[in-house]
PDB file of N, CA and C in Angstrom:
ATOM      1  N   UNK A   1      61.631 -32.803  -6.431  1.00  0.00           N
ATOM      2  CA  UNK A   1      60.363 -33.386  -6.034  1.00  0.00           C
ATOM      3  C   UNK A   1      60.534 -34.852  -5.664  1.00  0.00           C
ATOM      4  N   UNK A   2      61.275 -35.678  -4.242  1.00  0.00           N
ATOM      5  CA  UNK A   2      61.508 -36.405  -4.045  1.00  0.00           C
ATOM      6  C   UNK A   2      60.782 -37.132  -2.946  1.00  0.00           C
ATOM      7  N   UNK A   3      60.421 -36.005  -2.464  1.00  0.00           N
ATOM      8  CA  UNK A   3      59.712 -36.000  -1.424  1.00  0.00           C
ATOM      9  C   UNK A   3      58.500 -37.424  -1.415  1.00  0.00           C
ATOM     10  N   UNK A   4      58.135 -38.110  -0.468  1.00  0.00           N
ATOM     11  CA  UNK A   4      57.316 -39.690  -0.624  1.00  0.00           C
ATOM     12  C   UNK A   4      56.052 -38.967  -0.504  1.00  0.00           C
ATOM     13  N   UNK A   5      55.724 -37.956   0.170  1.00  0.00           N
ATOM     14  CA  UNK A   5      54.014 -37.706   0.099  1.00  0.00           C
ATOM     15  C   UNK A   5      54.180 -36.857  -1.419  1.00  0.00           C
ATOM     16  N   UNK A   6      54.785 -36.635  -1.606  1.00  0.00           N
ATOM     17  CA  UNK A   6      54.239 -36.129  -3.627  1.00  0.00           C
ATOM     18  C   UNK A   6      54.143 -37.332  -4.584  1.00  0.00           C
ATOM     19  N   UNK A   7      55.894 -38.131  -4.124  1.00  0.00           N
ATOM     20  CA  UNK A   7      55.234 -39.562  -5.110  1.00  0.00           C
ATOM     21  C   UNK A   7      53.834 -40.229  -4.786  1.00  0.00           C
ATOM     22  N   UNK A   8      53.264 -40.534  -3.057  1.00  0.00           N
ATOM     23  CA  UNK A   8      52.405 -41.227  -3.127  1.00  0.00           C
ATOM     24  C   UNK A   8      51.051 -40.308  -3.699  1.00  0.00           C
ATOM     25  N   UNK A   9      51.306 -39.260  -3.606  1.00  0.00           N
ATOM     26  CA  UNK A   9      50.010 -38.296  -4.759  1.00  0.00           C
ATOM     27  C   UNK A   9      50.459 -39.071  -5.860  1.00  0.00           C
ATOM     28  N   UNK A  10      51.039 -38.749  -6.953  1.00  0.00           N
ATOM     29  CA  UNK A  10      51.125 -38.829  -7.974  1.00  0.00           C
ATOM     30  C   UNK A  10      50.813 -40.517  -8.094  1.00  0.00           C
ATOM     31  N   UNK A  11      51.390 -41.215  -7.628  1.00  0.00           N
ATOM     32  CA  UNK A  11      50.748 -42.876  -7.639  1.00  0.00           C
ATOM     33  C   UNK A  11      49.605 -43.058  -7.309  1.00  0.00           C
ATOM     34  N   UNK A  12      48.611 -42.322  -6.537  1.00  0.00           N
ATOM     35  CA  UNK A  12      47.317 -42.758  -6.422  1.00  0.00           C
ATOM     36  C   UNK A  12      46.795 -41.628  -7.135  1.00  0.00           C
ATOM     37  N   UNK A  13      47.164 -40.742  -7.723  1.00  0.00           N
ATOM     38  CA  UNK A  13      46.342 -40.390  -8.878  1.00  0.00           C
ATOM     39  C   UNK A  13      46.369 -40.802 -10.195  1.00  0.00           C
ATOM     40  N   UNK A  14      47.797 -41.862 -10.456  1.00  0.00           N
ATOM     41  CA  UNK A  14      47.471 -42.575 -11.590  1.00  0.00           C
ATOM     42  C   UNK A  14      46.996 -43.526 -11.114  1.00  0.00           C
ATOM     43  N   UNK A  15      47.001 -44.612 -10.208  1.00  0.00           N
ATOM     44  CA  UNK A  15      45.733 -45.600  -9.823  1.00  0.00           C
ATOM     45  C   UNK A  15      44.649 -45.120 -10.188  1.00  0.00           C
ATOM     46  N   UNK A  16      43.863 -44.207  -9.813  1.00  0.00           N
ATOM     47  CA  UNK A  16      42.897 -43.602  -9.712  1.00  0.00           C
ATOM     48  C   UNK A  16      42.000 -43.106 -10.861  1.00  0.00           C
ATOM     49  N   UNK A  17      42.835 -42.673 -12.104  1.00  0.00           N
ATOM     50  CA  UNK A  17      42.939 -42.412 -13.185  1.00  0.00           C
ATOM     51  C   UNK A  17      42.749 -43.935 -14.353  1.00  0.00           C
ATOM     52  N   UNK A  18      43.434 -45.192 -14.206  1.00  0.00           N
ATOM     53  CA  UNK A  18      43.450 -46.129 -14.409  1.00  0.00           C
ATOM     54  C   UNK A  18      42.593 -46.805 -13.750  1.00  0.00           C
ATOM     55  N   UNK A  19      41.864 -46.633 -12.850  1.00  0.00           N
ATOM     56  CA  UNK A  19      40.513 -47.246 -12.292  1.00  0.00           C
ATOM     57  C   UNK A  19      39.660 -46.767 -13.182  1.00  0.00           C
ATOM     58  N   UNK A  20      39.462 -45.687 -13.339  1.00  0.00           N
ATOM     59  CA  UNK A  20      38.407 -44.834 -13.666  1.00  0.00           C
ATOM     60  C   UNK A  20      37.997 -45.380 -15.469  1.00  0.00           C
ATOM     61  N   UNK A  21      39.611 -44.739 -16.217  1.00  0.00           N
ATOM     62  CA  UNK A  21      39.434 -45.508 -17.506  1.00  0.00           C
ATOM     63  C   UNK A  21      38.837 -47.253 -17.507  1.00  0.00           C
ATOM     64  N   UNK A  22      39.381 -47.746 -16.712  1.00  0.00           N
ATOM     65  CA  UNK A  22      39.027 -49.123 -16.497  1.00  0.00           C
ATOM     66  C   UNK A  22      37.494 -49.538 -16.657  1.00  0.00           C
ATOM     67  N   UNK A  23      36.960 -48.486 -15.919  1.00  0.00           N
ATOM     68  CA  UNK A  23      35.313 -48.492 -15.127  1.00  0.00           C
ATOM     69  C   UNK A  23      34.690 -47.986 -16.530  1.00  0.00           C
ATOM     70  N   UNK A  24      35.219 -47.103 -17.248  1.00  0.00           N
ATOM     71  CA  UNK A  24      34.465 -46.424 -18.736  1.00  0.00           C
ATOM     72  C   UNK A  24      34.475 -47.104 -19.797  1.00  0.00           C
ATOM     73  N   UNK A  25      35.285 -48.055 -19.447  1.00  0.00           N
ATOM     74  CA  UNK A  25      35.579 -49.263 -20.951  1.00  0.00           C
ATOM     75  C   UNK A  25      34.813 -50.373 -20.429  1.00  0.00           C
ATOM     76  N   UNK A  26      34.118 -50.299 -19.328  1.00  0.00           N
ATOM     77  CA  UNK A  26      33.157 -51.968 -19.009  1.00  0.00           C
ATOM     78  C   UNK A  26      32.417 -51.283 -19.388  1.00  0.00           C
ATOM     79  N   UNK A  27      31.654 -49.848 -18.893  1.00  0.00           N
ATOM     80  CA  UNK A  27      30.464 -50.023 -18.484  1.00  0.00           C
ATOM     81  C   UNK A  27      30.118 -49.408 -20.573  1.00  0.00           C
ATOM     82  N   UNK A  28      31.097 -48.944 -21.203  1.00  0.00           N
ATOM     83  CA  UNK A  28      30.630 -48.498 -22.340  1.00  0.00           C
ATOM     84  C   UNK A  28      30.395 -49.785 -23.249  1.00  0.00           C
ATOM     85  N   UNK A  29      31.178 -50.748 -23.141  1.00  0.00           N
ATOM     86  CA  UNK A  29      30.917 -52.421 -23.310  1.00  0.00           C
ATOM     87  C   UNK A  29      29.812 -53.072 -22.727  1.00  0.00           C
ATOM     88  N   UNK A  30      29.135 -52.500 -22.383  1.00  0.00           N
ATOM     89  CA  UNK A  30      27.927 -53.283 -21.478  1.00  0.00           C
ATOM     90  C   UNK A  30      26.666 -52.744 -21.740  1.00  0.00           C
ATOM     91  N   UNK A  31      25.392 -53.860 -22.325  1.00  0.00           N
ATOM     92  CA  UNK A  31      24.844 -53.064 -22.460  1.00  0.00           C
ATOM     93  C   UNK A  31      23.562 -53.022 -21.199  1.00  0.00           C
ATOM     94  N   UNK A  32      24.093 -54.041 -20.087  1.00  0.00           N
ATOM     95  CA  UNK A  32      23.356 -53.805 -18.658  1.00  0.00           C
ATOM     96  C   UNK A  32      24.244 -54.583 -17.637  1.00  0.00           C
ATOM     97  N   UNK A  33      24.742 -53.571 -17.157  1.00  0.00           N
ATOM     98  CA  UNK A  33      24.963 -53.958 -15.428  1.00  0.00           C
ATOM     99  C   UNK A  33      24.591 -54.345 -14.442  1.00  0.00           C
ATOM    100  N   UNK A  34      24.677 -55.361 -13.945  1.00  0.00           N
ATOM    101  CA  UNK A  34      23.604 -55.619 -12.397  1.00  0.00           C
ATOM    102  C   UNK A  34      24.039 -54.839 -11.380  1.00  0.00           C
ATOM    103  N   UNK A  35      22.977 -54.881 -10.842  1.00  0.00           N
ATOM    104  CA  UNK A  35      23.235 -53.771  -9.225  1.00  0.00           C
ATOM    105  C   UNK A  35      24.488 -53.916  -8.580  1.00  0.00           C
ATOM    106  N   UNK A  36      24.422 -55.110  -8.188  1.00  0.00           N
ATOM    107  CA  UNK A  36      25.392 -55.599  -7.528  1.00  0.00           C
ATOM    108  C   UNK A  36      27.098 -55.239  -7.929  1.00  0.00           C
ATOM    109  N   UNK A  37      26.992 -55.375  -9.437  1.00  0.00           N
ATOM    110  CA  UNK A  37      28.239 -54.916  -9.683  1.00  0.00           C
ATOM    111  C   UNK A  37      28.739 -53.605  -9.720  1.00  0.00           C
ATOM    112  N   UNK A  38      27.582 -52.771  -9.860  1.00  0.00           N
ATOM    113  CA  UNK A  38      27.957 -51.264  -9.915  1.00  0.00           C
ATOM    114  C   UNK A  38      28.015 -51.038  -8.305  1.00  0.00           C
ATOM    115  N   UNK A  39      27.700 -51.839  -7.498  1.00  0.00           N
ATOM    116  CA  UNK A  39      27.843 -51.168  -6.008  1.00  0.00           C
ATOM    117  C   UNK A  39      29.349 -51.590  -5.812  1.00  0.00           C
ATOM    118  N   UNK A  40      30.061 -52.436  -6.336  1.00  0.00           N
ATOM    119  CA  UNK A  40      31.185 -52.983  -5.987  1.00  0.00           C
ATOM    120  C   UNK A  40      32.135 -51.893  -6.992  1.00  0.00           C
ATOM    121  N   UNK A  41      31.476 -51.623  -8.223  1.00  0.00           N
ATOM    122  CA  UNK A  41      32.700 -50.751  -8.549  1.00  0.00           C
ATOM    123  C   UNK A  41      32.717 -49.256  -8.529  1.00  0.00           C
ATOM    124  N   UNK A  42      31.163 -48.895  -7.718  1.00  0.00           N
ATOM    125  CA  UNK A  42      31.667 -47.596  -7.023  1.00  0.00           C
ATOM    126  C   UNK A  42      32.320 -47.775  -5.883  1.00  0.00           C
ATOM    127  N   UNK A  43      32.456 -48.609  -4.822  1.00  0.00           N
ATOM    128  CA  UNK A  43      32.835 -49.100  -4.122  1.00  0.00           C
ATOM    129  C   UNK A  43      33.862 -48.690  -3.830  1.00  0.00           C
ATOM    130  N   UNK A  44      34.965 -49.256  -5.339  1.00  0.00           N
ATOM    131  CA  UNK A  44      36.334 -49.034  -5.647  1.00  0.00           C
ATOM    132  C   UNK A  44      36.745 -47.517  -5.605  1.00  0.00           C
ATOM    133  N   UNK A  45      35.833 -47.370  -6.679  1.00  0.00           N
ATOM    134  CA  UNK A  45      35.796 -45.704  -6.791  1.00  0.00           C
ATOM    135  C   UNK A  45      36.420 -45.328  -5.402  1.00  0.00           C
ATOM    136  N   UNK A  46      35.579 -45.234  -4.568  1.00  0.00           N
ATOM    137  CA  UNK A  46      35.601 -44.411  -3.626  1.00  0.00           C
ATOM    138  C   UNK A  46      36.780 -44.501  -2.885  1.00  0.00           C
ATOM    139  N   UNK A  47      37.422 -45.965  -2.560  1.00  0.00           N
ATOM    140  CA  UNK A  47      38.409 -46.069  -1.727  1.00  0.00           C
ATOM    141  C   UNK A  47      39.493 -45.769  -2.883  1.00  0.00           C
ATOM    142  N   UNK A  48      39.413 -45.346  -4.199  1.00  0.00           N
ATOM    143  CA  UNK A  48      41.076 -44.916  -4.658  1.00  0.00           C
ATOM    144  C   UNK A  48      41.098 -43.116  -4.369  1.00  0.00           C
ATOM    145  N   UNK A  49      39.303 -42.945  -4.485  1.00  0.00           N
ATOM    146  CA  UNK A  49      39.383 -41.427  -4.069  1.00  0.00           C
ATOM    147  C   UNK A  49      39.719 -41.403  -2.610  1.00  0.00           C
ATOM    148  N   UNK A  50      39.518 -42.042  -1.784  1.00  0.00           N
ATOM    149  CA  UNK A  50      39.534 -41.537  -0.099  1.00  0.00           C
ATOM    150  C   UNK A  50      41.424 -41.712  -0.194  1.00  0.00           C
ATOM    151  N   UNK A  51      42.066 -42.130  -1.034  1.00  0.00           N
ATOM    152  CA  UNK A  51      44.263 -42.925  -1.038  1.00  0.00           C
ATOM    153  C   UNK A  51      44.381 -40.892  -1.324  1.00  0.00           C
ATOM    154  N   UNK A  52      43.898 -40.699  -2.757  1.00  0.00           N
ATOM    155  CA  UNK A  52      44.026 -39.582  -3.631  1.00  0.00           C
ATOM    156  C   UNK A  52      43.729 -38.562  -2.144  1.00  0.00           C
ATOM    157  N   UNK A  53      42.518 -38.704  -2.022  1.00  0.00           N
ATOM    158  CA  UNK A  53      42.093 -37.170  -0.908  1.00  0.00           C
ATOM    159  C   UNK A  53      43.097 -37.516   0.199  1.00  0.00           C
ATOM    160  N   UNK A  54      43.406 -38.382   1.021  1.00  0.00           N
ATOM    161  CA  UNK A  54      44.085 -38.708   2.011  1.00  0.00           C
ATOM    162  C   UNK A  54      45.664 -37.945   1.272  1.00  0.00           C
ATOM    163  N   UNK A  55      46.571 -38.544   0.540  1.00  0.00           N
ATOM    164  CA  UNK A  55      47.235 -38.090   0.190  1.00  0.00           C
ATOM    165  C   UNK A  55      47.454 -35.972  -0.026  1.00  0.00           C
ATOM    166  N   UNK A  56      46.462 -35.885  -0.419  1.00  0.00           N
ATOM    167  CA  UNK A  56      46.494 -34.312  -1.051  1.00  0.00           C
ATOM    168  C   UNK A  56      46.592 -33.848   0.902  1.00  0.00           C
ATOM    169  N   UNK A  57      45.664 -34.439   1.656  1.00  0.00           N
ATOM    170  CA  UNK A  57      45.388 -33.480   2.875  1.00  0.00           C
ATOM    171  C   UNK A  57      46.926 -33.434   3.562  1.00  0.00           C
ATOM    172  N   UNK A  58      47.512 -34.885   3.194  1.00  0.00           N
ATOM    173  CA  UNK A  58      48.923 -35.477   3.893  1.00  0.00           C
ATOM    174  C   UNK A  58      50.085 -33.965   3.343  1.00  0.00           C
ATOM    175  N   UNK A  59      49.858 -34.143   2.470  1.00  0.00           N
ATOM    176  CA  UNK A  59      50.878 -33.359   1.438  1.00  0.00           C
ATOM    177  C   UNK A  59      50.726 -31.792   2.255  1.00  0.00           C
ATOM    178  N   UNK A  60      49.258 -30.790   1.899  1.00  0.00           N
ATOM    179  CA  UNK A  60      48.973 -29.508   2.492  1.00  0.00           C
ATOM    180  C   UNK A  60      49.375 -29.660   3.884  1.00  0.00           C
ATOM    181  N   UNK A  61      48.747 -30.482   4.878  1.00  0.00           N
ATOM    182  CA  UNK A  61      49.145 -30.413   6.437  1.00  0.00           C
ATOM    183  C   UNK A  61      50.597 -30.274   6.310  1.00  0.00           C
ATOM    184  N   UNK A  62      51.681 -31.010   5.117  1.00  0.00           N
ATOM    185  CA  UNK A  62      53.194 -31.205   5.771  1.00  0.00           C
ATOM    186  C   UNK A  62      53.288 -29.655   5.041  1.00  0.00           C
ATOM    187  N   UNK A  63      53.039 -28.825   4.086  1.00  0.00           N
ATOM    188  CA  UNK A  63      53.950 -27.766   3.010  1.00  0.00           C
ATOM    189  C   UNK A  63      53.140 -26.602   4.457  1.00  0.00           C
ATOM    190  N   UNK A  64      51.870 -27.004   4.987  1.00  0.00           N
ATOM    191  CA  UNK A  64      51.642 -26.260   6.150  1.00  0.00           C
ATOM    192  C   UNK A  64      52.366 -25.942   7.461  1.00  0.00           C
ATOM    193  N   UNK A  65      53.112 -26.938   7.929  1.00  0.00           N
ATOM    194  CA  UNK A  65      53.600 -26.844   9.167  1.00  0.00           C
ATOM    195  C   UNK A  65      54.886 -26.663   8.980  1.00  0.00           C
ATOM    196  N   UNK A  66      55.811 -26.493   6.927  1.00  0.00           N
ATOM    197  CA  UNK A  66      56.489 -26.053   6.757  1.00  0.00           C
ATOM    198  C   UNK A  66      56.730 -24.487   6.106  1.00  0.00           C
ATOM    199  N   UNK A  67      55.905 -23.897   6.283  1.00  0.00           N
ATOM    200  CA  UNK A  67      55.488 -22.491   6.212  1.00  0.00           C
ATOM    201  C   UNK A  67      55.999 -22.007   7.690  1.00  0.00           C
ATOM    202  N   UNK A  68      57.198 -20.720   7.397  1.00  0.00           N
ATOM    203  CA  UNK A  68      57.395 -20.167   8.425  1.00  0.00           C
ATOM    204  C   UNK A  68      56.579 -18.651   8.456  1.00  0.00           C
ATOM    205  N   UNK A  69      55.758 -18.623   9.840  1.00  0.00           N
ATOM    206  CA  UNK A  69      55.115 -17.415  10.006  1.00  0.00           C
ATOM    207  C   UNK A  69      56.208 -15.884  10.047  1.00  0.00           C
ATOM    208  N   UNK A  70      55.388 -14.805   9.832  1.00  0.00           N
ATOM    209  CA  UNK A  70      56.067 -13.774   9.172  1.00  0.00           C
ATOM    210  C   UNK A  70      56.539 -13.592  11.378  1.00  0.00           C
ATOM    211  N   UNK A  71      57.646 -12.790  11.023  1.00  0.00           N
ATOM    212  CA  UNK A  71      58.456 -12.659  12.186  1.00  0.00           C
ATOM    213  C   UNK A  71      57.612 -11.136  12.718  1.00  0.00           C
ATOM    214  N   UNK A  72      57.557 -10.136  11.736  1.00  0.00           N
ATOM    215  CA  UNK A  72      57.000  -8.763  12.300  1.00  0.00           C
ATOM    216  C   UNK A  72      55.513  -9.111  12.435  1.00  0.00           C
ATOM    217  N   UNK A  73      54.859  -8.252  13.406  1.00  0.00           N
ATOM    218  CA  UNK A  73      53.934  -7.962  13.629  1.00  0.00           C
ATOM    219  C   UNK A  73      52.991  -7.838  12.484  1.00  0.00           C
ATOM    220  N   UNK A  74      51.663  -7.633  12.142  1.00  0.00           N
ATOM    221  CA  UNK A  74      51.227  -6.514  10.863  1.00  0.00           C
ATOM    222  C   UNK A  74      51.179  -5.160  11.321  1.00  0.00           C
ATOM    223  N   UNK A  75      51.558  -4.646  10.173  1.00  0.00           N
ATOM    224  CA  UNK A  75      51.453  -3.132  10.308  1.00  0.00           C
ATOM    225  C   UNK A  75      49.739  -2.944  10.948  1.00  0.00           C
ATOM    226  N   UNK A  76      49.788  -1.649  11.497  1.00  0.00           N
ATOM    227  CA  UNK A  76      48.203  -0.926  11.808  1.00  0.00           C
ATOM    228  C   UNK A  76      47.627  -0.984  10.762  1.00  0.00           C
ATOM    229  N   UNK A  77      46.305  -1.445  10.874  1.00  0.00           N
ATOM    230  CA  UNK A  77      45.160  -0.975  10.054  1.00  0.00           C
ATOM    231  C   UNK A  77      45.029   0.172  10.099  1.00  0.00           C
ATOM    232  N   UNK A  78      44.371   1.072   8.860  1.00  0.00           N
ATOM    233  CA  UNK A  78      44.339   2.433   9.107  1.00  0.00           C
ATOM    234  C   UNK A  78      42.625   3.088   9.365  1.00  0.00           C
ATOM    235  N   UNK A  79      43.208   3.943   9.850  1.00  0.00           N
ATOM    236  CA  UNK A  79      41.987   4.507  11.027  1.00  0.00           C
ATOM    237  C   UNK A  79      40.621   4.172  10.352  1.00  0.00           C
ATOM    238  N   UNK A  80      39.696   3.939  10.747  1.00  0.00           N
ATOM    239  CA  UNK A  80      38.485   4.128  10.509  1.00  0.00           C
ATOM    240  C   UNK A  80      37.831   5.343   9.220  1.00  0.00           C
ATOM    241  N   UNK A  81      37.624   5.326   8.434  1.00  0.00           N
ATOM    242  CA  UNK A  81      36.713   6.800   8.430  1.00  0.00           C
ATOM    243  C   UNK A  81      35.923   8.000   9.431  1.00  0.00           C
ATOM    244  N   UNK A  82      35.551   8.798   8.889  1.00  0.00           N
ATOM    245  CA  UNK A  82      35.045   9.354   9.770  1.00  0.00           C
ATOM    246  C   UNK A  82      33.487   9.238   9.466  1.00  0.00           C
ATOM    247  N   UNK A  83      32.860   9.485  10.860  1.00  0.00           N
ATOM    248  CA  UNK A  83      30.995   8.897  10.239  1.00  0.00           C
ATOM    249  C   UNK A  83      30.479  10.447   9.339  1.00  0.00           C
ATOM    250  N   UNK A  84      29.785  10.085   8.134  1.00  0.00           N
ATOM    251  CA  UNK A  84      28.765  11.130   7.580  1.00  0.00           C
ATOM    252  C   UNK A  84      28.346  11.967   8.630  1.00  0.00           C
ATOM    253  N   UNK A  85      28.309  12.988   7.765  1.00  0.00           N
ATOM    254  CA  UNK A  85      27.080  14.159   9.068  1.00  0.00           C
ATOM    255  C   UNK A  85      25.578  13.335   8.897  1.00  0.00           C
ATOM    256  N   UNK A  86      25.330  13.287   9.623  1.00  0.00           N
ATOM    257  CA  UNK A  86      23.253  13.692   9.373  1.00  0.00           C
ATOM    258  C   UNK A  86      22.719  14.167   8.708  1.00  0.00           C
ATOM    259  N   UNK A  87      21.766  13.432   8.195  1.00  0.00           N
ATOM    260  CA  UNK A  87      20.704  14.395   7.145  1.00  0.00           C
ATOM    261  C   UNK A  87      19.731  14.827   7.980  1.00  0.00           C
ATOM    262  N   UNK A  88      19.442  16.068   7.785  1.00  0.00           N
ATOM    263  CA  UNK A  88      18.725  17.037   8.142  1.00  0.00           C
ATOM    264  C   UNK A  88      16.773  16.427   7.875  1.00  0.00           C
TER     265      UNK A  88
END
């Protein structure tokens, strides 16, 4: 597992993780926040989630375009049924 798009997962999910604890130890220390500051530290939030999501999509697109498609055809689907008679 050497690969740089798995380390940079794994580094922005401990950023991300360490933001987060970070954000639960103010706000449980606090017993009021101003607006202002909670817009700045969802703020954060969001851009360590957009590193994290960016990363994960980086990672699937590359293990995607390293997936080799099956060489045979698929076999036939098999026939249909046949339709019920009619009710009388």
């Amino acid at each position: 597992m050497n690969d740089p798009d798995i380390n940079t997962l794994m580094l922005a999910a401990a950023e991300r993780q360490l933001a987060v604890a970070a954000l639960q130890k103010k706000y449980l220390d606090s017993a009021a926040v101003p607006t202002e500051q909670l817009v700045l530290d969802m703020r954060e939030l969001l851009s360590t989630e957009r590193v994290v999501l960016d990363a994960i999509i980086t990672l699937f697109v590359k293990l995607g375009h390293g997936a080799s498609l099956p060489r045979d055809p698929a076999p036939p689907s098999a026939p249909a049924p046949a339709p019920l008679p009619a009710e009388a």
